[in-house]
PDB file of N, CA and C in Angstrom:
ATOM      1  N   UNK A   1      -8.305 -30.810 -30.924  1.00  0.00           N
ATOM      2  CA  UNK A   1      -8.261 -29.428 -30.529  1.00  0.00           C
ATOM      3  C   UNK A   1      -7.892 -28.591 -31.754  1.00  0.00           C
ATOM      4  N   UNK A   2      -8.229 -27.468 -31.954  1.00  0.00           N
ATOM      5  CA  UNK A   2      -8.439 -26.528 -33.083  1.00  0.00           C
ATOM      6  C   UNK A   2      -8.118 -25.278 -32.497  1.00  0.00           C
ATOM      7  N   UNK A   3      -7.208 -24.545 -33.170  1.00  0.00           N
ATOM      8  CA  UNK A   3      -6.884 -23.279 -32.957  1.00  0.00           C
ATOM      9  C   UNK A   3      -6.722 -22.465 -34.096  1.00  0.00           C
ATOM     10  N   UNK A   4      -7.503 -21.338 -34.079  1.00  0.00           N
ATOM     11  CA  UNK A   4      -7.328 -20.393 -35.190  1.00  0.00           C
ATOM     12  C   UNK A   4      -6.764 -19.058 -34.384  1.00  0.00           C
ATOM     13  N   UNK A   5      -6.032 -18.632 -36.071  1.00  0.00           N
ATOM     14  CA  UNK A   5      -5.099 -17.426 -35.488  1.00  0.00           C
ATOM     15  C   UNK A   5      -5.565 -16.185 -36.675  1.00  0.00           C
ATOM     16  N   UNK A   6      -5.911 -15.332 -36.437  1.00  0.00           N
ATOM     17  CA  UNK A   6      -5.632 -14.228 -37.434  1.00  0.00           C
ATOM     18  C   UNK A   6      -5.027 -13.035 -37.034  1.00  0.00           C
ATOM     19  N   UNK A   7      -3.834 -13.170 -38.083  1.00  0.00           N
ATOM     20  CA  UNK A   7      -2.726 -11.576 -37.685  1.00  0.00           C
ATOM     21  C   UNK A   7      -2.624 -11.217 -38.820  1.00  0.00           C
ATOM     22  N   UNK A   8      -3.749 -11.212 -40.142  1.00  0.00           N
ATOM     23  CA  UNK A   8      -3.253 -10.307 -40.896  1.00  0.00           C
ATOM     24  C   UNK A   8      -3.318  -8.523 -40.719  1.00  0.00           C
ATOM     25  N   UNK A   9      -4.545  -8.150 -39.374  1.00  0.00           N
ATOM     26  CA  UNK A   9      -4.496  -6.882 -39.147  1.00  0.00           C
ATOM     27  C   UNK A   9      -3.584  -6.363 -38.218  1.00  0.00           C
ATOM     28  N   UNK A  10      -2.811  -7.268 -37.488  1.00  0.00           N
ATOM     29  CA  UNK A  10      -1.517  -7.215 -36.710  1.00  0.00           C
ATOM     30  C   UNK A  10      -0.072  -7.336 -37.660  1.00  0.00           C
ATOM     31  N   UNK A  11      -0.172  -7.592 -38.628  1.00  0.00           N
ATOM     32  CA  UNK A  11       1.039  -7.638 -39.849  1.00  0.00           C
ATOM     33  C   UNK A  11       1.185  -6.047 -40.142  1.00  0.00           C
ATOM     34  N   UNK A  12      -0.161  -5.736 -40.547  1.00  0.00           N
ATOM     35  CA  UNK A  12       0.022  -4.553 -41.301  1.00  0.00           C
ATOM     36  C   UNK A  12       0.488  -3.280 -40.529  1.00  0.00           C
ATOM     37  N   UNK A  13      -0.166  -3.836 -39.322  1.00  0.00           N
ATOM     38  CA  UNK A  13       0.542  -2.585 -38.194  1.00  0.00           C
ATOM     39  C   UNK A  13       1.592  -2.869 -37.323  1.00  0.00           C
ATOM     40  N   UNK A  14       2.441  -3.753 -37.483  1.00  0.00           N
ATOM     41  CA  UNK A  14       3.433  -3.772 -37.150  1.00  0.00           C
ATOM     42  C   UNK A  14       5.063  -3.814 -38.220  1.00  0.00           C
ATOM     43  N   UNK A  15       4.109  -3.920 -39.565  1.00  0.00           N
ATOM     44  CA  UNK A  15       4.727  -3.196 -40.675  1.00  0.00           C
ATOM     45  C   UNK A  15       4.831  -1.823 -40.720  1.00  0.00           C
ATOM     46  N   UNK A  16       3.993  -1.409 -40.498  1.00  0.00           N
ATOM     47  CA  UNK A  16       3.891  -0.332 -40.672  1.00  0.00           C
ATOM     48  C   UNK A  16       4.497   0.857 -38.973  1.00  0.00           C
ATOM     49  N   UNK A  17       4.803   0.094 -38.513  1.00  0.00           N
ATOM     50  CA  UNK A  17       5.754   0.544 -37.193  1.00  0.00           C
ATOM     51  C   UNK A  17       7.174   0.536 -37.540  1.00  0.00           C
ATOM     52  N   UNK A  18       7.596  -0.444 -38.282  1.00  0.00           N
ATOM     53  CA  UNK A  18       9.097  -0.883 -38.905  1.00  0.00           C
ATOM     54  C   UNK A  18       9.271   0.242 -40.214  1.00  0.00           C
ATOM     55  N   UNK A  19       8.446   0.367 -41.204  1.00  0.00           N
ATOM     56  CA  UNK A  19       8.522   2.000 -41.742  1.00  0.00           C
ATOM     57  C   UNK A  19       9.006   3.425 -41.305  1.00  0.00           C
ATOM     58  N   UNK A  20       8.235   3.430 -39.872  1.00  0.00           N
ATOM     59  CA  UNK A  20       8.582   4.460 -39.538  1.00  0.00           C
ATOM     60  C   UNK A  20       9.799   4.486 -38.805  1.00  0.00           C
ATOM     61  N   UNK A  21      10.403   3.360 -38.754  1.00  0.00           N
ATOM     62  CA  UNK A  21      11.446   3.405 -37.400  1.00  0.00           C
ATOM     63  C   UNK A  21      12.395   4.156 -37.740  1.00  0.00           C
ATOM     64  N   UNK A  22      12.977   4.002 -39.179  1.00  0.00           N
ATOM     65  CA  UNK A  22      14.347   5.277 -39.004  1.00  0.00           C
ATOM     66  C   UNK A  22      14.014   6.691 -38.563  1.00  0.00           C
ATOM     67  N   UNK A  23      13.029   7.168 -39.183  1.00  0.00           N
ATOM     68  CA  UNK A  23      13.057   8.395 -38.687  1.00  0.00           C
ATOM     69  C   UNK A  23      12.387   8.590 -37.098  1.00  0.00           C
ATOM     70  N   UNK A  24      12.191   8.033 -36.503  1.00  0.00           N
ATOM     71  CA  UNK A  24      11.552   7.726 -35.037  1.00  0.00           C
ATOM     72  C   UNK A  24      13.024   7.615 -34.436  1.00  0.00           C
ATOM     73  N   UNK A  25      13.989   6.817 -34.913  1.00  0.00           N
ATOM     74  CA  UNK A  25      15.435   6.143 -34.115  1.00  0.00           C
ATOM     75  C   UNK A  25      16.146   7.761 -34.516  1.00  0.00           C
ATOM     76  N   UNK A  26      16.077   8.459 -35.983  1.00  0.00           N
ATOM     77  CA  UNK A  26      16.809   9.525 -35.745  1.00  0.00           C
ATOM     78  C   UNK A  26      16.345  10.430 -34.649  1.00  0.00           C
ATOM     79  N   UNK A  27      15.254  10.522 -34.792  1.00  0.00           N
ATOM     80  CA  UNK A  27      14.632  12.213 -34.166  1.00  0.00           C
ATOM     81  C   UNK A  27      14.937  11.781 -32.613  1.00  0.00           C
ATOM     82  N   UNK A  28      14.924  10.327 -31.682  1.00  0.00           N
ATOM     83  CA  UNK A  28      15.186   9.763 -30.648  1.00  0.00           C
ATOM     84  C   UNK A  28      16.624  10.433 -30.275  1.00  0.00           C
ATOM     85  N   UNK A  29      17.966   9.972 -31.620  1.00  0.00           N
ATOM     86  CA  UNK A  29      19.105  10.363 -31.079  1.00  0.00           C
ATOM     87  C   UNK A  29      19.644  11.742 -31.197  1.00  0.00           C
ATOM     88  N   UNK A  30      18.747  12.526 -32.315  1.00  0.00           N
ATOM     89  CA  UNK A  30      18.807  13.907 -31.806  1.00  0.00           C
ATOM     90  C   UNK A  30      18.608  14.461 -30.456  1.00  0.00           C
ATOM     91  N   UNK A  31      17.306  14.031 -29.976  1.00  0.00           N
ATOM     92  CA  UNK A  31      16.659  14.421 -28.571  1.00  0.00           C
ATOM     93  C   UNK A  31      17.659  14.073 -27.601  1.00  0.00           C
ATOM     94  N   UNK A  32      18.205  12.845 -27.593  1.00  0.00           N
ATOM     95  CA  UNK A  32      19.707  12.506 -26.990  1.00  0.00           C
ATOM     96  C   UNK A  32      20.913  13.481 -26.943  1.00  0.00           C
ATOM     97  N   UNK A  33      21.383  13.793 -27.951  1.00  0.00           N
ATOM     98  CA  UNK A  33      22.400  14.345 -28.100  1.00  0.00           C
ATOM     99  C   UNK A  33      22.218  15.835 -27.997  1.00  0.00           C
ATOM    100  N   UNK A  34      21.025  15.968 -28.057  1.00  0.00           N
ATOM    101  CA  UNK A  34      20.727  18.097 -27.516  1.00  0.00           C
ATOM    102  C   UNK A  34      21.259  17.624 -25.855  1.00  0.00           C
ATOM    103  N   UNK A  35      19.763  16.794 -25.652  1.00  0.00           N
ATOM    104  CA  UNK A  35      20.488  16.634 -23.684  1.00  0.00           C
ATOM    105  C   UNK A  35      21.718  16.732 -23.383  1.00  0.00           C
ATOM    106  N   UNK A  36      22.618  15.907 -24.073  1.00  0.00           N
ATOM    107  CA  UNK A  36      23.859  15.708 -23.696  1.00  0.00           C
ATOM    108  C   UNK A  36      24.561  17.074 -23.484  1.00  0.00           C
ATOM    109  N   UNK A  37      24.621  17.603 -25.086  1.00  0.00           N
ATOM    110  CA  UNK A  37      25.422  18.978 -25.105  1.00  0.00           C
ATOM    111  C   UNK A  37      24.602  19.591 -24.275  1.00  0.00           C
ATOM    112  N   UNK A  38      23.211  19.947 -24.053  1.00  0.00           N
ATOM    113  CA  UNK A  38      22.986  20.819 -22.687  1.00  0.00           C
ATOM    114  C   UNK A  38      23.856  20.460 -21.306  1.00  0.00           C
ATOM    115  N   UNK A  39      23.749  19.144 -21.068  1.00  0.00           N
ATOM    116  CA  UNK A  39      24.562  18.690 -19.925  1.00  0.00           C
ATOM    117  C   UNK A  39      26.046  18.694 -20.008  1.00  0.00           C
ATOM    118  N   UNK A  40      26.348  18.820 -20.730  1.00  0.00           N
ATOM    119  CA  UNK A  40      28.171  18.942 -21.256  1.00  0.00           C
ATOM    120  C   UNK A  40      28.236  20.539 -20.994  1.00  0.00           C
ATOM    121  N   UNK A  41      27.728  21.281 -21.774  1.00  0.00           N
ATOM    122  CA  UNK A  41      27.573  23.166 -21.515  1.00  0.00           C
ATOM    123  C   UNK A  41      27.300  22.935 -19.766  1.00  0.00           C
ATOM    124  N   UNK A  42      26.338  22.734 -19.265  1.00  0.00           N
ATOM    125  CA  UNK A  42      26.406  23.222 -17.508  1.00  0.00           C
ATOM    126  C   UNK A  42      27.302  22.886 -17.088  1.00  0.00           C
ATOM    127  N   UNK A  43      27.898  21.921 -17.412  1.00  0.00           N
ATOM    128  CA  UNK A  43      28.964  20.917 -16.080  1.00  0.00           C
ATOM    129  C   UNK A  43      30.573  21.733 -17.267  1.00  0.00           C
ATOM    130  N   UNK A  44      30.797  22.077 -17.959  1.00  0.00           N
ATOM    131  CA  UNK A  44      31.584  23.077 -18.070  1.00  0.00           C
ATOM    132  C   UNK A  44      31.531  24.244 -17.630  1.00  0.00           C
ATOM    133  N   UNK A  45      30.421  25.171 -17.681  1.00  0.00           N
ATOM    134  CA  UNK A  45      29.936  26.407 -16.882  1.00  0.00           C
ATOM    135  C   UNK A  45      30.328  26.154 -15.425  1.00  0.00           C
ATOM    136  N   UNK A  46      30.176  25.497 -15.038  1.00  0.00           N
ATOM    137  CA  UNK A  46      30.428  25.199 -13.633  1.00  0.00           C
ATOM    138  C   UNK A  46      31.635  24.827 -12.974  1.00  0.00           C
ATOM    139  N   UNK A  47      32.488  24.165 -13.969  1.00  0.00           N
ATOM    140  CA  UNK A  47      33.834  23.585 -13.546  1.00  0.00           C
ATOM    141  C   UNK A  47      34.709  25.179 -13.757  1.00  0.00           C
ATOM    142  N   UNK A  48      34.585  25.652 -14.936  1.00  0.00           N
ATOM    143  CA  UNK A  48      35.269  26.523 -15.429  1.00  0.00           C
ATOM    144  C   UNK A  48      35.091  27.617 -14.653  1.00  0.00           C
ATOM    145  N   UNK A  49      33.858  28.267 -13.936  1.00  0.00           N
ATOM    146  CA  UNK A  49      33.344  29.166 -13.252  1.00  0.00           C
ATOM    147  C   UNK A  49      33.810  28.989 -11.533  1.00  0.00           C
ATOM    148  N   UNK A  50      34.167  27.846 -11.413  1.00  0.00           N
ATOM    149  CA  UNK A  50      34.421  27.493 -10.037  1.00  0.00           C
ATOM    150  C   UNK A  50      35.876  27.533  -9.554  1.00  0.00           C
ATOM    151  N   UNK A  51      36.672  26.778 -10.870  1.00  0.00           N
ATOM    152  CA  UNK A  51      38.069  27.334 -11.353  1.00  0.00           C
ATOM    153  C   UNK A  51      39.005  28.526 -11.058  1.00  0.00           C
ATOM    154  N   UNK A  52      38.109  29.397 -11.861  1.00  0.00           N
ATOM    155  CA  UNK A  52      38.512  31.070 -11.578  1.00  0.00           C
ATOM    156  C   UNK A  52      37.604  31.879 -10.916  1.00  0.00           C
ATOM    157  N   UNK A  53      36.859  31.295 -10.187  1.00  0.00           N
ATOM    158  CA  UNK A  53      35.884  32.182  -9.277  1.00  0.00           C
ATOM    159  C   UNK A  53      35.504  33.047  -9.491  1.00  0.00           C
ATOM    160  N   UNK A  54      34.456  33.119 -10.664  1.00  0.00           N
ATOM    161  CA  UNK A  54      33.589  34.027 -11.405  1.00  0.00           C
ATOM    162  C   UNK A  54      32.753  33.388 -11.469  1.00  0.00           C
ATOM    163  N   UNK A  55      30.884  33.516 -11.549  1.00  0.00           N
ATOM    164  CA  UNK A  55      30.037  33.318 -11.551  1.00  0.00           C
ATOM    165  C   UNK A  55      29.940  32.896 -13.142  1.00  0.00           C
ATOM    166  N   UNK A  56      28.930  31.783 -13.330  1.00  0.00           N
ATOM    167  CA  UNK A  56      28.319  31.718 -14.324  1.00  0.00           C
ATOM    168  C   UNK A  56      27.942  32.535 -14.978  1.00  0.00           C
ATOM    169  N   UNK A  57      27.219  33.277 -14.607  1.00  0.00           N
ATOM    170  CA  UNK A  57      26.353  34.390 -15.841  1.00  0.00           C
ATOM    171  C   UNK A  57      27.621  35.069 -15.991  1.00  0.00           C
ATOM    172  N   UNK A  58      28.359  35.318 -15.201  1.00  0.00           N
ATOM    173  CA  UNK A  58      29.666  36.459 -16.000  1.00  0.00           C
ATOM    174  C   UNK A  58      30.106  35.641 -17.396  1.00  0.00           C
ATOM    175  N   UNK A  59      30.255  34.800 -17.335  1.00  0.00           N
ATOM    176  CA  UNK A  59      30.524  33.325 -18.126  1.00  0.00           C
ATOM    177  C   UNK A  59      29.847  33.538 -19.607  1.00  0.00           C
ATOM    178  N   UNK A  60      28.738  34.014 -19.096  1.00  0.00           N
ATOM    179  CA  UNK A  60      27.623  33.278 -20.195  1.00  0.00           C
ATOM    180  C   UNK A  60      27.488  34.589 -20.864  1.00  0.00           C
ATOM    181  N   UNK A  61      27.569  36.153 -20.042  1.00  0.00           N
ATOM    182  CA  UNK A  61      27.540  37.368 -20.527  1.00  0.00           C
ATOM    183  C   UNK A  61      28.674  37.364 -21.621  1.00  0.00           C
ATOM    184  N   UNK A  62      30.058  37.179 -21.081  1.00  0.00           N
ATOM    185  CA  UNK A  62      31.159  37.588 -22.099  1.00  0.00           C
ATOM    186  C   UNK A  62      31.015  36.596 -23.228  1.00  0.00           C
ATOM    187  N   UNK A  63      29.688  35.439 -22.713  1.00  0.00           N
ATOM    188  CA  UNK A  63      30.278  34.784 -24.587  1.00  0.00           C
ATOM    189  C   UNK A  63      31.309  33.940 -24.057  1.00  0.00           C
ATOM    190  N   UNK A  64      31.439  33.530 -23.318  1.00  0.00           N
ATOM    191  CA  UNK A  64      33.345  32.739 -23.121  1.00  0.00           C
ATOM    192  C   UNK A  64      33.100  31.683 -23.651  1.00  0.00           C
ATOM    193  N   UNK A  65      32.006  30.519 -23.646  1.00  0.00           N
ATOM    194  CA  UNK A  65      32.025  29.120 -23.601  1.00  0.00           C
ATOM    195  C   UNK A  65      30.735  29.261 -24.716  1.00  0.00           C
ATOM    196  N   UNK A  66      30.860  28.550 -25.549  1.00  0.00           N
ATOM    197  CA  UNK A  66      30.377  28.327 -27.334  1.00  0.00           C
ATOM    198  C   UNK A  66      30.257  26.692 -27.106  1.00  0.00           C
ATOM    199  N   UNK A  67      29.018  25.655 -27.126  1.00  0.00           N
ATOM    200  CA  UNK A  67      28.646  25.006 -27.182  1.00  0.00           C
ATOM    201  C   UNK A  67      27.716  24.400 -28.272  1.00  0.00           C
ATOM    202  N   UNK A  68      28.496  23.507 -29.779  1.00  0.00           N
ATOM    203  CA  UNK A  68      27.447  23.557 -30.327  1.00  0.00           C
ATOM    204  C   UNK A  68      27.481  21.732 -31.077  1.00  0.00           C
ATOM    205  N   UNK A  69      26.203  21.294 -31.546  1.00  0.00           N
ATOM    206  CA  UNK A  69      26.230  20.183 -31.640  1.00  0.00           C
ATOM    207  C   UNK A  69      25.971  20.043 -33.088  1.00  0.00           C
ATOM    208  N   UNK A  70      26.915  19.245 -34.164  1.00  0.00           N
ATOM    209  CA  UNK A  70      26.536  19.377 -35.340  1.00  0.00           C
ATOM    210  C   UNK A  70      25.738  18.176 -35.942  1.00  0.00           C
ATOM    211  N   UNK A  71      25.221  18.350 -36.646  1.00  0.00           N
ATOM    212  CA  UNK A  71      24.590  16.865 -36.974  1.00  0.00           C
ATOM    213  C   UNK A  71      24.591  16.513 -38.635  1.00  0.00           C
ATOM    214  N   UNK A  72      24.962  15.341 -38.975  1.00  0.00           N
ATOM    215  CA  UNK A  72      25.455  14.928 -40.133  1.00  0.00           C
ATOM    216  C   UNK A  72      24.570  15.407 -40.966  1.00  0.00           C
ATOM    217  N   UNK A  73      24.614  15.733 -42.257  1.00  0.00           N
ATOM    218  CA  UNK A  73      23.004  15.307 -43.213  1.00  0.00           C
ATOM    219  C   UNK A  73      22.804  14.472 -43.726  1.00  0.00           C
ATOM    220  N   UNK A  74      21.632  13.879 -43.981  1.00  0.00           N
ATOM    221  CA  UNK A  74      20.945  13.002 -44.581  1.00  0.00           C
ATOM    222  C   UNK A  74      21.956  12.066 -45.722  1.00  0.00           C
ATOM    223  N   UNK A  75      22.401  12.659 -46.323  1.00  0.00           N
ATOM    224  CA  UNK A  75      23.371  11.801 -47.732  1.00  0.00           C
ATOM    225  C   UNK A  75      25.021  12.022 -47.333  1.00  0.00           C
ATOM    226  N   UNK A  76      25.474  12.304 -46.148  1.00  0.00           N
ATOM    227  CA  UNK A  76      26.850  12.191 -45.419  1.00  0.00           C
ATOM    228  C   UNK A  76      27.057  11.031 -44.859  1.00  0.00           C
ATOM    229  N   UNK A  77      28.445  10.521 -44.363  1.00  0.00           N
ATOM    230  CA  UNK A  77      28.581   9.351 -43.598  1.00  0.00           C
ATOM    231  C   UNK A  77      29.291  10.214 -42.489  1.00  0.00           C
ATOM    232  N   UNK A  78      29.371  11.204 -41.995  1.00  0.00           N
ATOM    233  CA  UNK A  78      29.910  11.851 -41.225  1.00  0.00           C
ATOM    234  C   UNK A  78      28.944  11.603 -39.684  1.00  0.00           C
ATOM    235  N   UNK A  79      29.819  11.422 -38.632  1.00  0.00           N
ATOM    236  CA  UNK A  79      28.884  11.443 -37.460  1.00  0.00           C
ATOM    237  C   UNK A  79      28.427  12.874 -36.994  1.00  0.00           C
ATOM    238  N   UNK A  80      27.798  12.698 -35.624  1.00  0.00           N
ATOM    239  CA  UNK A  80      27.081  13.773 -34.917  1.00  0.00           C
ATOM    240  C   UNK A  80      28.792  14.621 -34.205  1.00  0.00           C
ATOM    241  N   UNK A  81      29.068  15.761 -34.227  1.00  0.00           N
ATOM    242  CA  UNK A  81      30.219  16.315 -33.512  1.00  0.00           C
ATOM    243  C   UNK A  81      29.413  17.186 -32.480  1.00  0.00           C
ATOM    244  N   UNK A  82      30.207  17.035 -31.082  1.00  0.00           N
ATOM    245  CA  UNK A  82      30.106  18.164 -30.158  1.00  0.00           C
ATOM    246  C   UNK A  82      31.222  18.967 -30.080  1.00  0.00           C
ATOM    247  N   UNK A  83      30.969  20.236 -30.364  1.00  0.00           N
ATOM    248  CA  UNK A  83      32.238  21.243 -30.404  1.00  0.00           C
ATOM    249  C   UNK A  83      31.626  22.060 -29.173  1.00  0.00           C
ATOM    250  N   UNK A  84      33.006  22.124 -28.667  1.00  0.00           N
ATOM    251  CA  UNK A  84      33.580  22.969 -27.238  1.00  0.00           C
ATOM    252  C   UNK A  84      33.907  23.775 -27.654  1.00  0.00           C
ATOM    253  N   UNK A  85      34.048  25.669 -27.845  1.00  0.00           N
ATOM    254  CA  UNK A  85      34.863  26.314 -27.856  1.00  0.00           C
ATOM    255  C   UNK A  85      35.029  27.468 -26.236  1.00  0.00           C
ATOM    256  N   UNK A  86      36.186  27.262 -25.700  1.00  0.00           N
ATOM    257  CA  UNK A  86      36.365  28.225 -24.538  1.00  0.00           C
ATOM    258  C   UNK A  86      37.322  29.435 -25.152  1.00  0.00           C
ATOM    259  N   UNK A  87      36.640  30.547 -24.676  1.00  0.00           N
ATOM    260  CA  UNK A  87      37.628  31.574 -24.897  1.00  0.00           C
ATOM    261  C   UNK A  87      39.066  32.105 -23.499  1.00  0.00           C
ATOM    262  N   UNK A  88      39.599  31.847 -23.964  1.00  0.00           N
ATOM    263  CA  UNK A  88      41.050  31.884 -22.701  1.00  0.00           C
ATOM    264  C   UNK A  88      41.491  33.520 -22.737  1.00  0.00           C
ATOM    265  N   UNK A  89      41.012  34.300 -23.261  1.00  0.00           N
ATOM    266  CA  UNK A  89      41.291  35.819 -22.622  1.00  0.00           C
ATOM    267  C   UNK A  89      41.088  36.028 -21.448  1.00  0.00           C
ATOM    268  N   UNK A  90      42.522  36.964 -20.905  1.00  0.00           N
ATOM    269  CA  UNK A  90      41.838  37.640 -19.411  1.00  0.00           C
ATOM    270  C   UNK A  90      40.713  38.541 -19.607  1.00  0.00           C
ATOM    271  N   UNK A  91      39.924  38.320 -18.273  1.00  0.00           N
ATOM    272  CA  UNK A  91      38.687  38.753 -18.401  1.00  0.00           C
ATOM    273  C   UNK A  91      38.964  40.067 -17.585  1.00  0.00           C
ATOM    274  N   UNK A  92      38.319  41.395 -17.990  1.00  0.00           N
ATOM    275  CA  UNK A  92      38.298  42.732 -17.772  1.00  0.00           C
ATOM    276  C   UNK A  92      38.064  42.793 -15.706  1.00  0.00           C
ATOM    277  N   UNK A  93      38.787  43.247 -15.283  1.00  0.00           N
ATOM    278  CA  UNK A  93      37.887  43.811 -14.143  1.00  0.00           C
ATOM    279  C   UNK A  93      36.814  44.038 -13.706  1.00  0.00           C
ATOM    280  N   UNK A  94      36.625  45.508 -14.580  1.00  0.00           N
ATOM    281  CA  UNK A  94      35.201  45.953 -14.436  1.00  0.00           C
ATOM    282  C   UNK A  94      34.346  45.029 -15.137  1.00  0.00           C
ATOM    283  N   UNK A  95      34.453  43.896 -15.740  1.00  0.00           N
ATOM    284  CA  UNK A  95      33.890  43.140 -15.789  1.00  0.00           C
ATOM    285  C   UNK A  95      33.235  42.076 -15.204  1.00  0.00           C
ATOM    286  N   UNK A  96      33.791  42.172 -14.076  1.00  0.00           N
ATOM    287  CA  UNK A  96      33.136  41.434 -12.441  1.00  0.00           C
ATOM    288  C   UNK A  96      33.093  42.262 -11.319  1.00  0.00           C
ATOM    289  N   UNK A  97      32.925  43.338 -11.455  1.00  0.00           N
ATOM    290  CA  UNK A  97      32.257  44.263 -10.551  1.00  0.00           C
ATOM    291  C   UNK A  97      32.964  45.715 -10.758  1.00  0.00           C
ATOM    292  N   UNK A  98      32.459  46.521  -9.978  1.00  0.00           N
ATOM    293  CA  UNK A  98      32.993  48.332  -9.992  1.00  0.00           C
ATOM    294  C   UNK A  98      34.430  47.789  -9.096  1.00  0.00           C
ATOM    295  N   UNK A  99      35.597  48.354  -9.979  1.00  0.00           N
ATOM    296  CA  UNK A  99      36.752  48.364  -9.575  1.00  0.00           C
ATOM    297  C   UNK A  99      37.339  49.322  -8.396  1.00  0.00           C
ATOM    298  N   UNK A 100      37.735  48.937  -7.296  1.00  0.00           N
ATOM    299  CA  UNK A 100      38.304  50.480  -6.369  1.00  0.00           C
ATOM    300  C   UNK A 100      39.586  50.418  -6.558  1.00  0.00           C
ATOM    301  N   UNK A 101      40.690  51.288  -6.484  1.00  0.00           N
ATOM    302  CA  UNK A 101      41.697  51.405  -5.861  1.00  0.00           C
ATOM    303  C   UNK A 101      42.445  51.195  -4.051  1.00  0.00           C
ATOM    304  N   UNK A 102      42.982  50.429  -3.990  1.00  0.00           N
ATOM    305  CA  UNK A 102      43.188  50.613  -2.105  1.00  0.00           C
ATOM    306  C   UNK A 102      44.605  50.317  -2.722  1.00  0.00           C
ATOM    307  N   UNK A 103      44.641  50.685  -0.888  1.00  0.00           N
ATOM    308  CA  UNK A 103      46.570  51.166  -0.796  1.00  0.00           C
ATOM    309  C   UNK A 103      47.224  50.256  -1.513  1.00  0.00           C
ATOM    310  N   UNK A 104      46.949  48.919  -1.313  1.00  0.00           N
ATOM    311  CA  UNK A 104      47.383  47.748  -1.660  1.00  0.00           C
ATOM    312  C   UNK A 104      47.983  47.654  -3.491  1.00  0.00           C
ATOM    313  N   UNK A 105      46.264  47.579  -4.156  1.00  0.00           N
ATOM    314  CA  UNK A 105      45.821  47.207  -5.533  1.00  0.00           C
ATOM    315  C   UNK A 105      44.543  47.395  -6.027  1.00  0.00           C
ATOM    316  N   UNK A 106      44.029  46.685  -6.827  1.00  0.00           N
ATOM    317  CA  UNK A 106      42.641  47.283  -7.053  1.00  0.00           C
ATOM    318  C   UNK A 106      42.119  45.644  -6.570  1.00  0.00           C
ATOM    319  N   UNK A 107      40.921  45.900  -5.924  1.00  0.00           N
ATOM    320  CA  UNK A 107      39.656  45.284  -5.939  1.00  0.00           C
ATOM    321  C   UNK A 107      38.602  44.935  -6.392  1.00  0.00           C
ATOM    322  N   UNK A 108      38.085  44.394  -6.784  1.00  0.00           N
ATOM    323  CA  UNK A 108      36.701  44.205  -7.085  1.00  0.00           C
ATOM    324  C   UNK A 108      35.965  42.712  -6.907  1.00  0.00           C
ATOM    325  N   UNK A 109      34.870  43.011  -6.353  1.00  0.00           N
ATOM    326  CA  UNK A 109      33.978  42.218  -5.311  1.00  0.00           C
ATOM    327  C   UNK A 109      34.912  41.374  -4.591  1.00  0.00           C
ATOM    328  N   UNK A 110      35.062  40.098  -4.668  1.00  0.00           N
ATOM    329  CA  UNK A 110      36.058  39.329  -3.888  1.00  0.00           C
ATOM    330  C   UNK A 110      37.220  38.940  -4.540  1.00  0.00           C
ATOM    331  N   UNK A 111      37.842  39.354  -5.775  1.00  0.00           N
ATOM    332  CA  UNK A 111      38.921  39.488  -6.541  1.00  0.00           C
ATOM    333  C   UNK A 111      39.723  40.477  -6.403  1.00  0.00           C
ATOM    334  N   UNK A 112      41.121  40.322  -6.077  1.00  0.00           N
ATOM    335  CA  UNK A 112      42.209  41.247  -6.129  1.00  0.00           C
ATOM    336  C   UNK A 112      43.190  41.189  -6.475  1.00  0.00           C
ATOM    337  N   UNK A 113      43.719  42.673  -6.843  1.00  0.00           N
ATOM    338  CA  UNK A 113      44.707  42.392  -7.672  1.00  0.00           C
ATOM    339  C   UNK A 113      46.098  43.412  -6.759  1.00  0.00           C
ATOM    340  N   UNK A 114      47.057  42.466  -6.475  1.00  0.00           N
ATOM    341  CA  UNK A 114      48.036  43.045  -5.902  1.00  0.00           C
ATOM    342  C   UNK A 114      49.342  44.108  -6.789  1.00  0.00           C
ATOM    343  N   UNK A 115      49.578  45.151  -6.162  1.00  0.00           N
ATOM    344  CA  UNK A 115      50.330  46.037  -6.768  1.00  0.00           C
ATOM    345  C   UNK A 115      49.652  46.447  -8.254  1.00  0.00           C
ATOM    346  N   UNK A 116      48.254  46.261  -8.482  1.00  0.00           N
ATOM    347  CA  UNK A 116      47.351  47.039  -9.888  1.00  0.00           C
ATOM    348  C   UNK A 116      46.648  48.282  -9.751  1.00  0.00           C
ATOM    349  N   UNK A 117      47.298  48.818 -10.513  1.00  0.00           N
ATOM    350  CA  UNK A 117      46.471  50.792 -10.494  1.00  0.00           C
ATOM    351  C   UNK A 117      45.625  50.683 -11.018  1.00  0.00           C
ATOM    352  N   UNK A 118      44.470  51.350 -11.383  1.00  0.00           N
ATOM    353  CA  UNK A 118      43.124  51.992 -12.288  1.00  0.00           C
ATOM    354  C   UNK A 118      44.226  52.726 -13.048  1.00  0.00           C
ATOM    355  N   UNK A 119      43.446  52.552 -14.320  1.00  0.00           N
ATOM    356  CA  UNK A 119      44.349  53.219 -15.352  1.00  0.00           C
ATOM    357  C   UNK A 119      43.458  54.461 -15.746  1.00  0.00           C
ATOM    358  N   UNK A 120      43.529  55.674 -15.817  1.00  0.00           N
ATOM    359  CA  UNK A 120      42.665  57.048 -16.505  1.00  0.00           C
ATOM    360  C   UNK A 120      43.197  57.274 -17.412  1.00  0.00           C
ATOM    361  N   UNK A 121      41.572  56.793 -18.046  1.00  0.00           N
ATOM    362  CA  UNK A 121      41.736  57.616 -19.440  1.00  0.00           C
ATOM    363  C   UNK A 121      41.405  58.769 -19.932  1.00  0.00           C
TER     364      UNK A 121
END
């Protein structure tokens, strides 16, 4: 019995698959790590927003939550960082809706504030 094999045109292209792999394995764990920080940013938007019972977009209007993903360069040994930044200022009133006065305090939409005046300026 006799068997012939030829893979020299299967060498060259599977050489030539192993060439490209670093930059195929980087651009892979970039695409990874955007997802992530996208999914890390919502599921903070959401915890944080649910927290103090303010809507997301109020969230996303003031700028509060800074989500950013850094990525090493090329001739660094430094890894990929995800930076969180939350801003912890009280957030304005009229910044979640038209403020009223009642006997009480001031209001606005389903937030209140007991014994608080409108201040005129």
């Amino acid at each position: 019995m006799k068997i012939e094999v030829s893979v020299s045109d299967d060498i060259d292209a599977i050489s030539q698959l192993f060439k490209d792999s670093p930059a195929k394995t980087r651009k892979a764990i970039n695409r990874a790590l955007r997802n992530v920080s996208r999914f890390v940013e919502r599921s903070v938007y959401r915890e944080i927003a649910s927290d103090i019972s303010v809507t997301q977009k109020v969230l996303k209007e003031l700028g509060r939550i800074t989500v950013r993903l850094y990525e090493p360069s090329r001739n660094s040994n430094a890894d990929f960082a995800l930076i969180i930044w939350i801003g912890t200022y009280n957030i304005a009133a009229h910044k979640l809706g038209k403020p009223v006065q009642t006997a009480k305090g001031v209001k606005t939409g389903k937030h209140f504030w007991d014994g608080a005046t409108l201040g005129v300026a």
